[in-house]
N, C-alpha and C. Protein backbone atom coordinates (compact mmCIF):
# COMPACT_ATOMS: atom_id res chain seq x y z
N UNK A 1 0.86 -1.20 0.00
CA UNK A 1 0.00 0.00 0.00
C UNK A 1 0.89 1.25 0.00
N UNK A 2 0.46 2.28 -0.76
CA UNK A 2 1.30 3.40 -1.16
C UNK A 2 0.98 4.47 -0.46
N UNK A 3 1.27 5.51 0.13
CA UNK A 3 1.07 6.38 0.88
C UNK A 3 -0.26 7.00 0.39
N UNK A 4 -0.62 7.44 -0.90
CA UNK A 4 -2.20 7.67 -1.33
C UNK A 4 -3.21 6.87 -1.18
N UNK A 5 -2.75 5.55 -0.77
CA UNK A 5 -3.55 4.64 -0.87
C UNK A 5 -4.10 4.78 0.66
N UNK A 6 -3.12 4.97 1.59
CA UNK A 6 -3.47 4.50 3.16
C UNK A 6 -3.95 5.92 3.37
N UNK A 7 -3.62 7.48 2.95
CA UNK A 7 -4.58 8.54 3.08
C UNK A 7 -5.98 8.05 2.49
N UNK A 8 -6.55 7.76 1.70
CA UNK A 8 -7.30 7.48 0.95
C UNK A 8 -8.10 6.06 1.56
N UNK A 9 -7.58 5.59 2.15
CA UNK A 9 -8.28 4.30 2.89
C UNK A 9 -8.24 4.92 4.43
N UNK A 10 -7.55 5.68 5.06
CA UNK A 10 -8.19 6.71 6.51
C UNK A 10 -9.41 7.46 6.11
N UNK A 11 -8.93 8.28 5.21
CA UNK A 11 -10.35 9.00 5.25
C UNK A 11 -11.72 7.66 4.89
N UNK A 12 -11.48 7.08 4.02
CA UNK A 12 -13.39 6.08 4.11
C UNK A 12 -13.13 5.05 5.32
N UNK A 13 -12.67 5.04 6.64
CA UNK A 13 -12.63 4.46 7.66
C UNK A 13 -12.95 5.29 8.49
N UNK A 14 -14.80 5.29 8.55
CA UNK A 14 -14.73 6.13 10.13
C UNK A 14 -15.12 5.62 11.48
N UNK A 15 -14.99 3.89 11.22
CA UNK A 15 -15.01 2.99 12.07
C UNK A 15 -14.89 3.49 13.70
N UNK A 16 -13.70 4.16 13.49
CA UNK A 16 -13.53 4.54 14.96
C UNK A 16 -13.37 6.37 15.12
N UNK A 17 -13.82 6.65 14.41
CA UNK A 17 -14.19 8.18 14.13
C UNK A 17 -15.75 8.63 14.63
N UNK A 18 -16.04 9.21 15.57
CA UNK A 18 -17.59 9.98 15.88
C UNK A 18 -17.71 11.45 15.24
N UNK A 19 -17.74 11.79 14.11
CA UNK A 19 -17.63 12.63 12.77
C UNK A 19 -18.51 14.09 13.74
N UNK A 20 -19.60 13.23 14.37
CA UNK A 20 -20.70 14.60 14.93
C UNK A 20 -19.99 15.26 16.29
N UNK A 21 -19.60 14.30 16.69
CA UNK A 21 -18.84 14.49 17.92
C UNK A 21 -17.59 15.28 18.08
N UNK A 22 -16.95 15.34 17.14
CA UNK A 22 -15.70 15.97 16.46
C UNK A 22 -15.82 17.59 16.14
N UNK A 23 -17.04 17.15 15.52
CA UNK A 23 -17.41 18.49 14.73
C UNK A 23 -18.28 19.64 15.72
N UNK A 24 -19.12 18.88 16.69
CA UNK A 24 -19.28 19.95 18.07
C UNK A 24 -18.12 20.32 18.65
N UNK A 25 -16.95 19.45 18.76
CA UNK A 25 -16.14 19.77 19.75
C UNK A 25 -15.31 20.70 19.40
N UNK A 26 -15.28 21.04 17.62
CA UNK A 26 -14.51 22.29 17.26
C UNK A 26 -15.19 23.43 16.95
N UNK A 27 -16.82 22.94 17.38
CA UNK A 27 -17.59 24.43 17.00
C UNK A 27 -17.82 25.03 18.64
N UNK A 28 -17.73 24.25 19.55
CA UNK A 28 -17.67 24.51 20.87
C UNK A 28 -16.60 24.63 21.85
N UNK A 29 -15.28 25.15 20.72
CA UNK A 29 -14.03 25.61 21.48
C UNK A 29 -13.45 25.90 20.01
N UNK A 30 -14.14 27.12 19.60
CA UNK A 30 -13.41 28.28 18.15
C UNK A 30 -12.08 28.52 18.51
N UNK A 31 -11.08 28.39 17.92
CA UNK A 31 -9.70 28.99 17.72
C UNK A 31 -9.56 30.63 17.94
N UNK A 32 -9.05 31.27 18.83
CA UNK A 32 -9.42 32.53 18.83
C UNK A 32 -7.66 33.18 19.78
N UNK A 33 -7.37 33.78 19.61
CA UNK A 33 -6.39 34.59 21.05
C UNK A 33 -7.11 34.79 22.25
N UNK A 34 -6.23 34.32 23.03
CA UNK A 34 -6.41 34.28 24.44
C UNK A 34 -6.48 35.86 24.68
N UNK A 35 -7.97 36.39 25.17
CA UNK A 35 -8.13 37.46 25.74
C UNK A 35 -8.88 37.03 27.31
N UNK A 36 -8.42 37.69 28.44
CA UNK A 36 -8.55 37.98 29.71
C UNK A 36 -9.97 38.82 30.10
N UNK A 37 -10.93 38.37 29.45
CA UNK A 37 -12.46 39.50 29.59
C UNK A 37 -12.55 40.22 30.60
N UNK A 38 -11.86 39.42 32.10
CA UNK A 38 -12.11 40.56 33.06
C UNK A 38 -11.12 41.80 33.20
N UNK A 39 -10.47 41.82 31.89
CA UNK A 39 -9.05 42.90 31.86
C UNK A 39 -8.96 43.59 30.36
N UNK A 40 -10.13 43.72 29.88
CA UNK A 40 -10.25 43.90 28.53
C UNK A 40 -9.74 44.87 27.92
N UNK A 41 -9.42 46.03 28.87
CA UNK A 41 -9.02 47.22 28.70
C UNK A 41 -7.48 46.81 28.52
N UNK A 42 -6.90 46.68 29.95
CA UNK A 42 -5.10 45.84 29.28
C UNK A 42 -4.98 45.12 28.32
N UNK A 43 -6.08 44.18 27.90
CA UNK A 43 -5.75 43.12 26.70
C UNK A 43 -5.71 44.61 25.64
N UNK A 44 -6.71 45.05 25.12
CA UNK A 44 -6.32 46.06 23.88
C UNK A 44 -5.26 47.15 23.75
N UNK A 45 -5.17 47.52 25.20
CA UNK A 45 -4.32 48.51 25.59
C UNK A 45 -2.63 47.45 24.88
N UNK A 46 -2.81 46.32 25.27
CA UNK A 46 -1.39 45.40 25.16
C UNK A 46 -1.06 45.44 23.50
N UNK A 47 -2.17 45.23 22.86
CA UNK A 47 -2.59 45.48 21.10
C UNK A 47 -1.94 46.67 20.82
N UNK A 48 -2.39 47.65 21.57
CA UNK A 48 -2.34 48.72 21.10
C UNK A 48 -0.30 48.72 20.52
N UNK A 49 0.31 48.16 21.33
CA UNK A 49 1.35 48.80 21.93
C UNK A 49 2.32 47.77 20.82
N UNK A 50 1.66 46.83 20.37
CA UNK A 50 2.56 45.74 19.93
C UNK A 50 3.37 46.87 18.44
N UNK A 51 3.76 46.34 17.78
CA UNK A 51 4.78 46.84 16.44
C UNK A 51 3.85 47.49 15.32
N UNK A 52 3.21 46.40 15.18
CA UNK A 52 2.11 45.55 14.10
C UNK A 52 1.38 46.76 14.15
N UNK A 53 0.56 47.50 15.27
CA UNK A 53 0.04 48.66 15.57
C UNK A 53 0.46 49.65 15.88
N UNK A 54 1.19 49.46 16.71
CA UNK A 54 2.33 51.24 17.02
C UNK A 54 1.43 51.96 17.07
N UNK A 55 0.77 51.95 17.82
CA UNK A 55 -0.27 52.92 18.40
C UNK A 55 -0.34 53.49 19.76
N UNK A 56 -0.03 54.40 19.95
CA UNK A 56 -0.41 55.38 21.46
C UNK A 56 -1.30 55.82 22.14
N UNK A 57 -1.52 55.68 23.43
CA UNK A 57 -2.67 56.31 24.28
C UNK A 57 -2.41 56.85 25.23
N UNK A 58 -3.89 57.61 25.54
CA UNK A 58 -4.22 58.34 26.99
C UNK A 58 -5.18 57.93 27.54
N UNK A 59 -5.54 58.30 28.79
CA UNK A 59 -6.90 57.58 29.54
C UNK A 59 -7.34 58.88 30.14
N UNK A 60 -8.18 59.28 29.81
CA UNK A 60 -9.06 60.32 30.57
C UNK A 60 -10.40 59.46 31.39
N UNK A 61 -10.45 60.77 32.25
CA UNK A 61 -11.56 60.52 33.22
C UNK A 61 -13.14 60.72 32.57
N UNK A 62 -13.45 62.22 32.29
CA UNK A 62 -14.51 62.41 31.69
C UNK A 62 -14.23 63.25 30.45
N UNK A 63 -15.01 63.55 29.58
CA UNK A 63 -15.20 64.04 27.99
C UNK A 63 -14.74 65.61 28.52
N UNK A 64 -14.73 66.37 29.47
CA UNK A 64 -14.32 67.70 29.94
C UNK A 64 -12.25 67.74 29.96
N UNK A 65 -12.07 66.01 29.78
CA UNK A 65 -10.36 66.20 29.82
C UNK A 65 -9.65 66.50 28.61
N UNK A 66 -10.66 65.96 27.65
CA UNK A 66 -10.92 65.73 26.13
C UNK A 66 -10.03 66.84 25.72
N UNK A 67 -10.05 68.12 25.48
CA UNK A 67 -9.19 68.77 25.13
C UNK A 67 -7.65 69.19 25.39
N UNK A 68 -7.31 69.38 26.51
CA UNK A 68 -6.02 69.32 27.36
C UNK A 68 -5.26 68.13 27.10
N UNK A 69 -5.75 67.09 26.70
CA UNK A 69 -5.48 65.78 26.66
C UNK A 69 -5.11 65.77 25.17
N UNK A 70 -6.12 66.62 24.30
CA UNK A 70 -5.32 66.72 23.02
C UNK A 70 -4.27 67.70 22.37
N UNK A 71 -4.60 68.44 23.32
CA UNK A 71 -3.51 69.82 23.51
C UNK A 71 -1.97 69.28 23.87
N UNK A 72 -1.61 68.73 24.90
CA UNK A 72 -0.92 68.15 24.74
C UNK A 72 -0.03 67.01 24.13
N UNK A 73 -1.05 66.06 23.78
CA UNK A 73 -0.17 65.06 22.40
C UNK A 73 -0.46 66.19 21.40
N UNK A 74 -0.73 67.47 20.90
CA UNK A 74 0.07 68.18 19.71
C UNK A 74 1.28 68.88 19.63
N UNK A 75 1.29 68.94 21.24
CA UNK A 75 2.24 70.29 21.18
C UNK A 75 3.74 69.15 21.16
N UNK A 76 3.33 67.98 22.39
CA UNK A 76 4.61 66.88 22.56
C UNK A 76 5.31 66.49 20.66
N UNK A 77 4.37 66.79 19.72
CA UNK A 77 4.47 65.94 18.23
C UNK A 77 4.72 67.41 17.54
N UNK A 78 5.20 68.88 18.52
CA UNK A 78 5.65 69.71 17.70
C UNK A 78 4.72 70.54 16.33
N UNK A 79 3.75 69.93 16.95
CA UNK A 79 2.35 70.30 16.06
C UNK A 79 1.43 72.04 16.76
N UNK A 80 0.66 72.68 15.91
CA UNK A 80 -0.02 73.19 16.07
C UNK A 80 -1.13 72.84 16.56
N UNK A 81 -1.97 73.73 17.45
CA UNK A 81 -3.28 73.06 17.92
C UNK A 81 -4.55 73.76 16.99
N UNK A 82 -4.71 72.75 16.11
CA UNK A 82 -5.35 73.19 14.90
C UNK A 82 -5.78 71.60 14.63
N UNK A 83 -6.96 71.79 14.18
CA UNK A 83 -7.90 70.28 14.84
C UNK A 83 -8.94 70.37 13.67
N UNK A 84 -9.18 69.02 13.02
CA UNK A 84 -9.91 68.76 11.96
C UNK A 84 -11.30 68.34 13.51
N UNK A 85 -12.23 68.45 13.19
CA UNK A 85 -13.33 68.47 14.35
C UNK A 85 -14.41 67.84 13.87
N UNK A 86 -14.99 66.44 13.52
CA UNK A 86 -16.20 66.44 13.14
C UNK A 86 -17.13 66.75 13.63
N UNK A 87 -18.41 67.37 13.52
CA UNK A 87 -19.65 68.02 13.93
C UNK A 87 -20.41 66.35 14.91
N UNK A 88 -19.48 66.01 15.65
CA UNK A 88 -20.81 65.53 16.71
C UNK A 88 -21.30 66.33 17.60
N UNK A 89 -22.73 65.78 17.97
CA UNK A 89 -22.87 66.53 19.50
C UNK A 89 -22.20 66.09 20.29
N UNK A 90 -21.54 64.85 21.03
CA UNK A 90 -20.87 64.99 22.05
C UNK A 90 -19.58 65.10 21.68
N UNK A 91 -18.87 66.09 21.12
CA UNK A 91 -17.58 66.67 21.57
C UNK A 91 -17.87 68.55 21.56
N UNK A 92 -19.10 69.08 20.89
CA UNK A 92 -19.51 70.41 20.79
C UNK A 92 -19.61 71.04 22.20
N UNK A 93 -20.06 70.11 23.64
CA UNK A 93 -20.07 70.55 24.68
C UNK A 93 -18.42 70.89 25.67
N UNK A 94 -17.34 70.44 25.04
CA UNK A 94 -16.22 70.73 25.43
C UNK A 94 -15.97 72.17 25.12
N UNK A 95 -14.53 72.64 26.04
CA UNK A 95 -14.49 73.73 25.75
C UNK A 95 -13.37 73.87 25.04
N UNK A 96 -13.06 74.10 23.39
CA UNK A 96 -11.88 74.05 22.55
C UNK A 96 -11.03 75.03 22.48
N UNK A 97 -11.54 76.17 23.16
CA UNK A 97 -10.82 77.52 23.54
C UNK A 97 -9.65 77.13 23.25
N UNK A 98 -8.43 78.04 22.00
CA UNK A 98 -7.24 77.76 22.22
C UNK A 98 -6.52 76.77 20.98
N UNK A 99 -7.53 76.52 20.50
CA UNK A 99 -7.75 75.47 19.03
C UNK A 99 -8.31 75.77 17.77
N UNK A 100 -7.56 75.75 16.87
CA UNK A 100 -8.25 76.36 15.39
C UNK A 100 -8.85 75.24 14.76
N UNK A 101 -10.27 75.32 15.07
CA UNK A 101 -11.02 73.78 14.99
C UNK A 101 -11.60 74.11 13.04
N UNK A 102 -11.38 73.18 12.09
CA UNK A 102 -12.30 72.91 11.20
C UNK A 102 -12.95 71.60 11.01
N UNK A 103 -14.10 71.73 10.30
CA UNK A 103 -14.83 70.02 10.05
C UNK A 103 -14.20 69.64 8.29
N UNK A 104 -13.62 70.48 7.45
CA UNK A 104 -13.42 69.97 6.13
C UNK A 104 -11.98 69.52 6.32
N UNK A 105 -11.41 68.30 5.96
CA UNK A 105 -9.97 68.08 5.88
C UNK A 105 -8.87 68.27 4.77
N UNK A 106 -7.85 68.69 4.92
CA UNK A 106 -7.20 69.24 3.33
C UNK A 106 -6.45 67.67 3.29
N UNK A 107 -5.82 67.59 2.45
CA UNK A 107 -4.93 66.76 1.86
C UNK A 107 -3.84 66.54 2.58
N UNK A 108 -3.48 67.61 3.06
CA UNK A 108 -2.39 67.20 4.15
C UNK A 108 -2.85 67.59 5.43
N UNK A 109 -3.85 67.15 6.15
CA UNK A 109 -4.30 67.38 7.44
C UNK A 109 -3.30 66.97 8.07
N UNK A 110 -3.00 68.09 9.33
CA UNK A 110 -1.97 67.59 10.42
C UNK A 110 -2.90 66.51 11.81
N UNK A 111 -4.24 66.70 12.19
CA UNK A 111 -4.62 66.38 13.07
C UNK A 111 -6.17 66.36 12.86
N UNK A 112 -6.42 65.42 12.81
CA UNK A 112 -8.31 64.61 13.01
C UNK A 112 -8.31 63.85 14.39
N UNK A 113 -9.62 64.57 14.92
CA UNK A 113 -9.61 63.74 15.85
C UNK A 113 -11.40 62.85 15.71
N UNK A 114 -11.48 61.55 16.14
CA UNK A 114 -12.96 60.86 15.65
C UNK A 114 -13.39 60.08 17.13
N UNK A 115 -14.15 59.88 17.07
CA UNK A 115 -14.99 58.58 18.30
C UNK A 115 -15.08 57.33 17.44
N UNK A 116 -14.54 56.42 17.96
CA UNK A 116 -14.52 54.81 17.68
C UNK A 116 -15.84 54.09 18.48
N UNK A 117 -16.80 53.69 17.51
CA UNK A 117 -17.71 52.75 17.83
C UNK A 117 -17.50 51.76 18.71
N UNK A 118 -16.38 50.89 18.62
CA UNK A 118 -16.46 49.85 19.38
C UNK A 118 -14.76 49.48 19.14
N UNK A 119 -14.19 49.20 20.54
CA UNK A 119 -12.63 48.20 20.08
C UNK A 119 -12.14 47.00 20.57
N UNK A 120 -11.63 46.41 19.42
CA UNK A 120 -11.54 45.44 19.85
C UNK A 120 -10.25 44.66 20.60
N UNK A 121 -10.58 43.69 21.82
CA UNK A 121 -9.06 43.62 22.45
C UNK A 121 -8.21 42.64 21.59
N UNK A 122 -8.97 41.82 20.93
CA UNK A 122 -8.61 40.28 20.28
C UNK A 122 -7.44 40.85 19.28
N UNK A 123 -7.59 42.20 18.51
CA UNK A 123 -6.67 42.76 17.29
C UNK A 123 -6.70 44.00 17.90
N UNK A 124 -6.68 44.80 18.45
CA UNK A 124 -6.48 46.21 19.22
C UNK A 124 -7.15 47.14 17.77
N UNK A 125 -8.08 46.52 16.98
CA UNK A 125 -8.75 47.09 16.40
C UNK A 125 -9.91 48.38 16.65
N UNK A 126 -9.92 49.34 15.87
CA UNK A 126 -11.17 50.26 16.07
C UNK A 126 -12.10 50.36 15.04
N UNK A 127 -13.51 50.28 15.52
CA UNK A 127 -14.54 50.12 14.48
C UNK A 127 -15.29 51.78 14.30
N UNK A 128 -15.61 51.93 13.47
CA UNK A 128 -16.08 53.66 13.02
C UNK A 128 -17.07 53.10 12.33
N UNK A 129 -17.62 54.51 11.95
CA UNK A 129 -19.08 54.59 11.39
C UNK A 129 -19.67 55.52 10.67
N UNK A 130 -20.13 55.54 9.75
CA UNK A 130 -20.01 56.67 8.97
C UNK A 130 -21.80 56.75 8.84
N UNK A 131 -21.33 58.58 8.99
CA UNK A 131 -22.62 59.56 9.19
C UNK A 131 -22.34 60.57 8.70
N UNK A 132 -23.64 62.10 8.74
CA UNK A 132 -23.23 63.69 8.33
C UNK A 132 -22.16 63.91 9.55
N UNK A 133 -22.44 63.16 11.24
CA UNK A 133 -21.66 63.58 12.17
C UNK A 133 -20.15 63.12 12.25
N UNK A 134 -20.38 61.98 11.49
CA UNK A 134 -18.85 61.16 11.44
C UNK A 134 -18.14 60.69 10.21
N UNK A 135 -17.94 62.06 9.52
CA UNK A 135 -17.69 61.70 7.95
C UNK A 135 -15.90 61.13 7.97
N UNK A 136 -16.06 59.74 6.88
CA UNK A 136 -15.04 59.34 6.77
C UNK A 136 -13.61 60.11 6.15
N UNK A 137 -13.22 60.51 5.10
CA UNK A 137 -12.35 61.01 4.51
C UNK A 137 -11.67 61.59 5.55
N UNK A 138 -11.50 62.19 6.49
CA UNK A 138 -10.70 62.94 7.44
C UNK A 138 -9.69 62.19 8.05
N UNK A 139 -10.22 60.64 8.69
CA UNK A 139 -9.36 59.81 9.20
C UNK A 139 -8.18 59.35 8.20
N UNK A 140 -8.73 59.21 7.06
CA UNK A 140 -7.57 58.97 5.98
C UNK A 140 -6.68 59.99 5.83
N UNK A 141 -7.05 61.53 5.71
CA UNK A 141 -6.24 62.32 4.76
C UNK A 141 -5.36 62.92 6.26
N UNK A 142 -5.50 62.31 7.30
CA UNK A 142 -4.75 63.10 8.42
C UNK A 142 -3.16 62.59 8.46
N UNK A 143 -2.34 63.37 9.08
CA UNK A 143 -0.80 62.71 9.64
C UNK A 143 -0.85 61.82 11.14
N UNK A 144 -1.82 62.85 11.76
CA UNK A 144 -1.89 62.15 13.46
C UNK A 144 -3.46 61.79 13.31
N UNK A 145 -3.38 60.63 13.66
CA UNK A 145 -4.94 60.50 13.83
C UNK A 145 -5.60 60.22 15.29
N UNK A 146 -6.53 60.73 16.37
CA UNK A 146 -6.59 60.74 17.64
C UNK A 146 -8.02 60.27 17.24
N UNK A 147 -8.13 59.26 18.44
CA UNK A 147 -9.34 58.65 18.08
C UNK A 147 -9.90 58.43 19.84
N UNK A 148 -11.03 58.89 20.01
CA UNK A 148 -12.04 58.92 21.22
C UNK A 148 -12.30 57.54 21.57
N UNK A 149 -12.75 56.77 22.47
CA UNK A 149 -13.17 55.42 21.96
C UNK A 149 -13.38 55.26 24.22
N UNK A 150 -14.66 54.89 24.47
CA UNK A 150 -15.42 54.36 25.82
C UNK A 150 -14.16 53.18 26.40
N UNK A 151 -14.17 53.07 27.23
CA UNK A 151 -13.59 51.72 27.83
C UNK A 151 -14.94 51.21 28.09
N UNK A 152 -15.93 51.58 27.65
CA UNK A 152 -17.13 50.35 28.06
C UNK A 152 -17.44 49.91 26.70
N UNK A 153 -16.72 50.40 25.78
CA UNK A 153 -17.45 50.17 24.39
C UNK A 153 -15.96 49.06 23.86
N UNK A 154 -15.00 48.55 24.71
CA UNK A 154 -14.28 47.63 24.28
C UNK A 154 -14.70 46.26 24.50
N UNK A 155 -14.71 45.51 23.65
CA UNK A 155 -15.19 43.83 23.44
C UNK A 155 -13.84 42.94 23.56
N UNK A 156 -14.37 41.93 23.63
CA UNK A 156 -13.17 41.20 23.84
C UNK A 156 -12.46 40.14 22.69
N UNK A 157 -13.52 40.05 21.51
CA UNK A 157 -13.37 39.32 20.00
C UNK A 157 -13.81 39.95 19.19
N UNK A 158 -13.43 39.72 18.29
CA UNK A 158 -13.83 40.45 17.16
C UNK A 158 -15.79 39.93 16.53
N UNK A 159 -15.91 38.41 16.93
CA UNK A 159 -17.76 38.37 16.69
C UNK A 159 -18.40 38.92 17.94
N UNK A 160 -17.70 39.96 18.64
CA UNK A 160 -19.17 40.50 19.16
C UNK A 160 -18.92 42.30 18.99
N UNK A 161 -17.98 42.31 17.72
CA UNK A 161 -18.33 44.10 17.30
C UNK A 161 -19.49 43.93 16.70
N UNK A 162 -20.20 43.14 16.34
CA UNK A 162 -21.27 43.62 15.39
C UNK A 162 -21.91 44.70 16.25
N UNK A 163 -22.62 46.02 15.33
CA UNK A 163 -23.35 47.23 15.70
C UNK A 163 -24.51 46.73 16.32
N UNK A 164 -25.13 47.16 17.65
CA UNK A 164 -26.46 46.58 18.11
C UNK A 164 -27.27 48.25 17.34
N UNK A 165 -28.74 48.01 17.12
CA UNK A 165 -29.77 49.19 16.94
C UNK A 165 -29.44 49.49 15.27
N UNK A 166 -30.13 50.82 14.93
CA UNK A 166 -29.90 50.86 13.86
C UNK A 166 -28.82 51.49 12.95
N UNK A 167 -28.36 50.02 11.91
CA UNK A 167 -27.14 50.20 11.06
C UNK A 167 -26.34 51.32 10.58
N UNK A 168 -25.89 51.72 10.74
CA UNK A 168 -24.92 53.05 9.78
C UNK A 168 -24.67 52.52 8.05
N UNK A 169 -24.90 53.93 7.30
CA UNK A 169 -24.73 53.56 5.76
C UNK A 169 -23.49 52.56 5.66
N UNK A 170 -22.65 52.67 6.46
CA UNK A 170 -21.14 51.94 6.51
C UNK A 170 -20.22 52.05 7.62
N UNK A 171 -19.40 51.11 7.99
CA UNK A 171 -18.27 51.11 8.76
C UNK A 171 -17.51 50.20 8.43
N UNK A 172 -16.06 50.78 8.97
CA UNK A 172 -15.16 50.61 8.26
C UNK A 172 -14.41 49.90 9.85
N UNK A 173 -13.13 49.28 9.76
CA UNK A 173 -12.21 49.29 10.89
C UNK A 173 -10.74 49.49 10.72
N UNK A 174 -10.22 49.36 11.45
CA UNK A 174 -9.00 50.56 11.43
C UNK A 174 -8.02 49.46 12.42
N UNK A 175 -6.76 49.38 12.47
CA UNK A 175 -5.98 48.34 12.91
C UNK A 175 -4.79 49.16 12.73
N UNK A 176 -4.58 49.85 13.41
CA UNK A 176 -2.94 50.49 13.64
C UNK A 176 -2.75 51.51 13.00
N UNK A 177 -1.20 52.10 12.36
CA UNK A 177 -1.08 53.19 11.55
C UNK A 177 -1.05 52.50 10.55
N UNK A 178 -1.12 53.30 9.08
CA UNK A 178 -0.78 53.08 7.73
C UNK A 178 0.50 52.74 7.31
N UNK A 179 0.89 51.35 6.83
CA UNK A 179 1.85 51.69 5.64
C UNK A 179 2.25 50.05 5.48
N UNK A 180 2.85 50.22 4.42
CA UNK A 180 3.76 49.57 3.51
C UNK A 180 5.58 48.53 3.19
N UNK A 181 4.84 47.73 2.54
CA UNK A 181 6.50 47.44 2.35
C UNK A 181 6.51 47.15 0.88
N UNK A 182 5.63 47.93 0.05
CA UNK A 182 5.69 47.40 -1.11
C UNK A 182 6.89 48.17 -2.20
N UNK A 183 7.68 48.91 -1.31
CA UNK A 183 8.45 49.28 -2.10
C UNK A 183 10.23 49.08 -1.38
N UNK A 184 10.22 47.72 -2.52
CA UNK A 184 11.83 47.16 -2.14
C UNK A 184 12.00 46.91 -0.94
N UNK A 185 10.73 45.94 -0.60
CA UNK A 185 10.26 45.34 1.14
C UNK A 185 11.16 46.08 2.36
N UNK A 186 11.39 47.68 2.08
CA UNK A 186 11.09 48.46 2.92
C UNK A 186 9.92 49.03 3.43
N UNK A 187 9.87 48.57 4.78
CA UNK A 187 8.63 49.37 5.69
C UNK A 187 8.53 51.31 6.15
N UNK A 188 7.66 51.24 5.21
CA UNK A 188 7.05 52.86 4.74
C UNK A 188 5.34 53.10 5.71
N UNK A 189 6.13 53.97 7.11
CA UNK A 189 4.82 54.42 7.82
C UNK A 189 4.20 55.30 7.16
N UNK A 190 2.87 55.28 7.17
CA UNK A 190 1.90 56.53 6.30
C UNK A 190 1.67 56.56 4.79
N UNK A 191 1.71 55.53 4.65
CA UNK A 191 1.98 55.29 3.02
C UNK A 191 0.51 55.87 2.37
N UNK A 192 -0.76 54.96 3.19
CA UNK A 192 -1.59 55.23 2.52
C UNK A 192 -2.78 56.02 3.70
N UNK A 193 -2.38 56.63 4.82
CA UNK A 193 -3.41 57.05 5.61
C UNK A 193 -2.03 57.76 6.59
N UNK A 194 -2.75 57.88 7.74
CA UNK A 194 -2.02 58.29 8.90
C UNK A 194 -0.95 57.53 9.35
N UNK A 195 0.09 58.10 9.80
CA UNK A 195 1.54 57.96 10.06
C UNK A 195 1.61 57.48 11.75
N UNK A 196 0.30 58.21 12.58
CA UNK A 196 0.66 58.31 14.02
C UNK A 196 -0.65 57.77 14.26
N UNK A 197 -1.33 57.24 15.23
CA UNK A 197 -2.60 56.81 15.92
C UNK A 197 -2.34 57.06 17.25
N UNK A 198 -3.59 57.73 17.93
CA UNK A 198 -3.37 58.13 19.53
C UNK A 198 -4.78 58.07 19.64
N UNK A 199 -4.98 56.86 20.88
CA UNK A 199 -6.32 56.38 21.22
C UNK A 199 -6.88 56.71 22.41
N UNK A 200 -7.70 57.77 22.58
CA UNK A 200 -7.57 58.07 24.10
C UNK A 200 -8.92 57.03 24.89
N UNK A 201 -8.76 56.63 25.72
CA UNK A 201 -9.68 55.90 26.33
C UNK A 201 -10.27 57.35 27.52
N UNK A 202 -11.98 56.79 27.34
CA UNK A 202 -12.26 57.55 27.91
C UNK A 202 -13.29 56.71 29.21
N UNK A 203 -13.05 57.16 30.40
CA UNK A 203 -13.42 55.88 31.34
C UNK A 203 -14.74 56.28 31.69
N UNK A 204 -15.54 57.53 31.67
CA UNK A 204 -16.52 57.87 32.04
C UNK A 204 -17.40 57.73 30.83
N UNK A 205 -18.90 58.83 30.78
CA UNK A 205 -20.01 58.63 29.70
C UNK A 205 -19.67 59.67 28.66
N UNK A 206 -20.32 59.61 27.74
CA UNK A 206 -20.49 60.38 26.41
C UNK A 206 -21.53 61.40 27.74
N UNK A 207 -21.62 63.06 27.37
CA UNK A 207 -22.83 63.42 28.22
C UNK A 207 -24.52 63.31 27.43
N UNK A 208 -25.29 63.09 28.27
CA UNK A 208 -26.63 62.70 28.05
C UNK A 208 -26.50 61.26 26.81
N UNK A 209 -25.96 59.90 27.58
CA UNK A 209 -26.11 59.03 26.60
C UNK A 209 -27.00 58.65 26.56
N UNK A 210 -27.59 58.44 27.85
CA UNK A 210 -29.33 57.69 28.01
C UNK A 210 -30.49 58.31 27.58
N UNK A 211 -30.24 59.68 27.15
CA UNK A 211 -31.03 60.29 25.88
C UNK A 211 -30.72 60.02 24.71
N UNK A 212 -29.89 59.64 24.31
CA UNK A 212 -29.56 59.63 23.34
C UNK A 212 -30.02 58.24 22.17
């Protein structure tokens, strides 16, 4: 018997094979990364930090730190405090005093800042959503990109980002900074989006969410 032969004679032997039994036991223990649910915040925070992402954070208390908090990662990055701003209501109640805020982004935006739907710890991924309040193009055309994002709104796998309520025209997700090795398998940050990512976790509420 020839080696095709004895593959080929295992597989039509399922004599001692329970085929159903097998097949629960790999749908009832999915292959996934070991995430820590009761630490969900360190598991993404740990994402955040790996190579692969090179991504930076802050942790604020409430949405009132929100600015100071971005004031400073511009000034530390030698930047102006001049702020691409999308029109939500909850960042309009801060006080930006001190910031040359626009909502249109140029081509070479130095600084967008957005709210992340949901993140995930499993890939230190961020999920967005696109609206009139949360228009996409900005996150792309920026250098630094600062992104808002709940520590209650972090999951711990990637099957339970799905959006609960009703859908957005689209969302997109986002997994670190931008770039490349497609040129002479040198690694090129910012190739095709933002160069920098800074994720601030915010530990308190959006204000008036339960109206919302």
């Amino acid at each position: 018997m020839n080696a095709r032969e004895a593959i080929l004679g295992r597989l039509k032997d399922d004599s001692d094979i329970d085929i159903a039994a097998e097949a629960a036991a790999l749908l009832g223990t999915p292959e996934r990364p070991a995430v820590d649910v009761a630490h969900v915040e360190a598991e993404f925070l740990a994402r955040l930090a790996l190579p692969s992402v090179s991504a930076s954070h802050d942790v604020i208390e409430t949405i009132s730190d929100l600015p100071a908090t971005v004031a400073r990662y511009l000034d530390a990055q030698g930047e102006a405090r001049a702020l691409c701003l999308p029109p939500d209501p909850r960042l309009a109640g801060c006080d930006w005093s001190g910031f040359a805020l626009h909502q249109d982004a140029a081509p070479d935006e130095a600084a967008t800042l957005a709210i992340a739907r949901k993140g995930i710890a499993e890939t230190g991924s961020l999920v967005f959503e696109t609206s009139p309040q949360a228009p996409m193009l900005p996150n792309f055309l920026t250098l630094h990109h600062l992104v808002l994002l709940r520590v209650a709104d972090i999951v711990p796998w990637l099957e339970e980002a799905p959006l609960a309520g009703p859908q957005p025209r689209a969302h997109y997700w986002i997994t670190g900074v931008s770039g490349t090795t497609d040129i002479e398998g040198t690694y090129v940050r910012g190739a095709h989006g933002p160069r920098f990512l800074h994720v601030i976790l915010l530990r308190g509420d959006f204000p008036h969410m339960s109206e919302q």
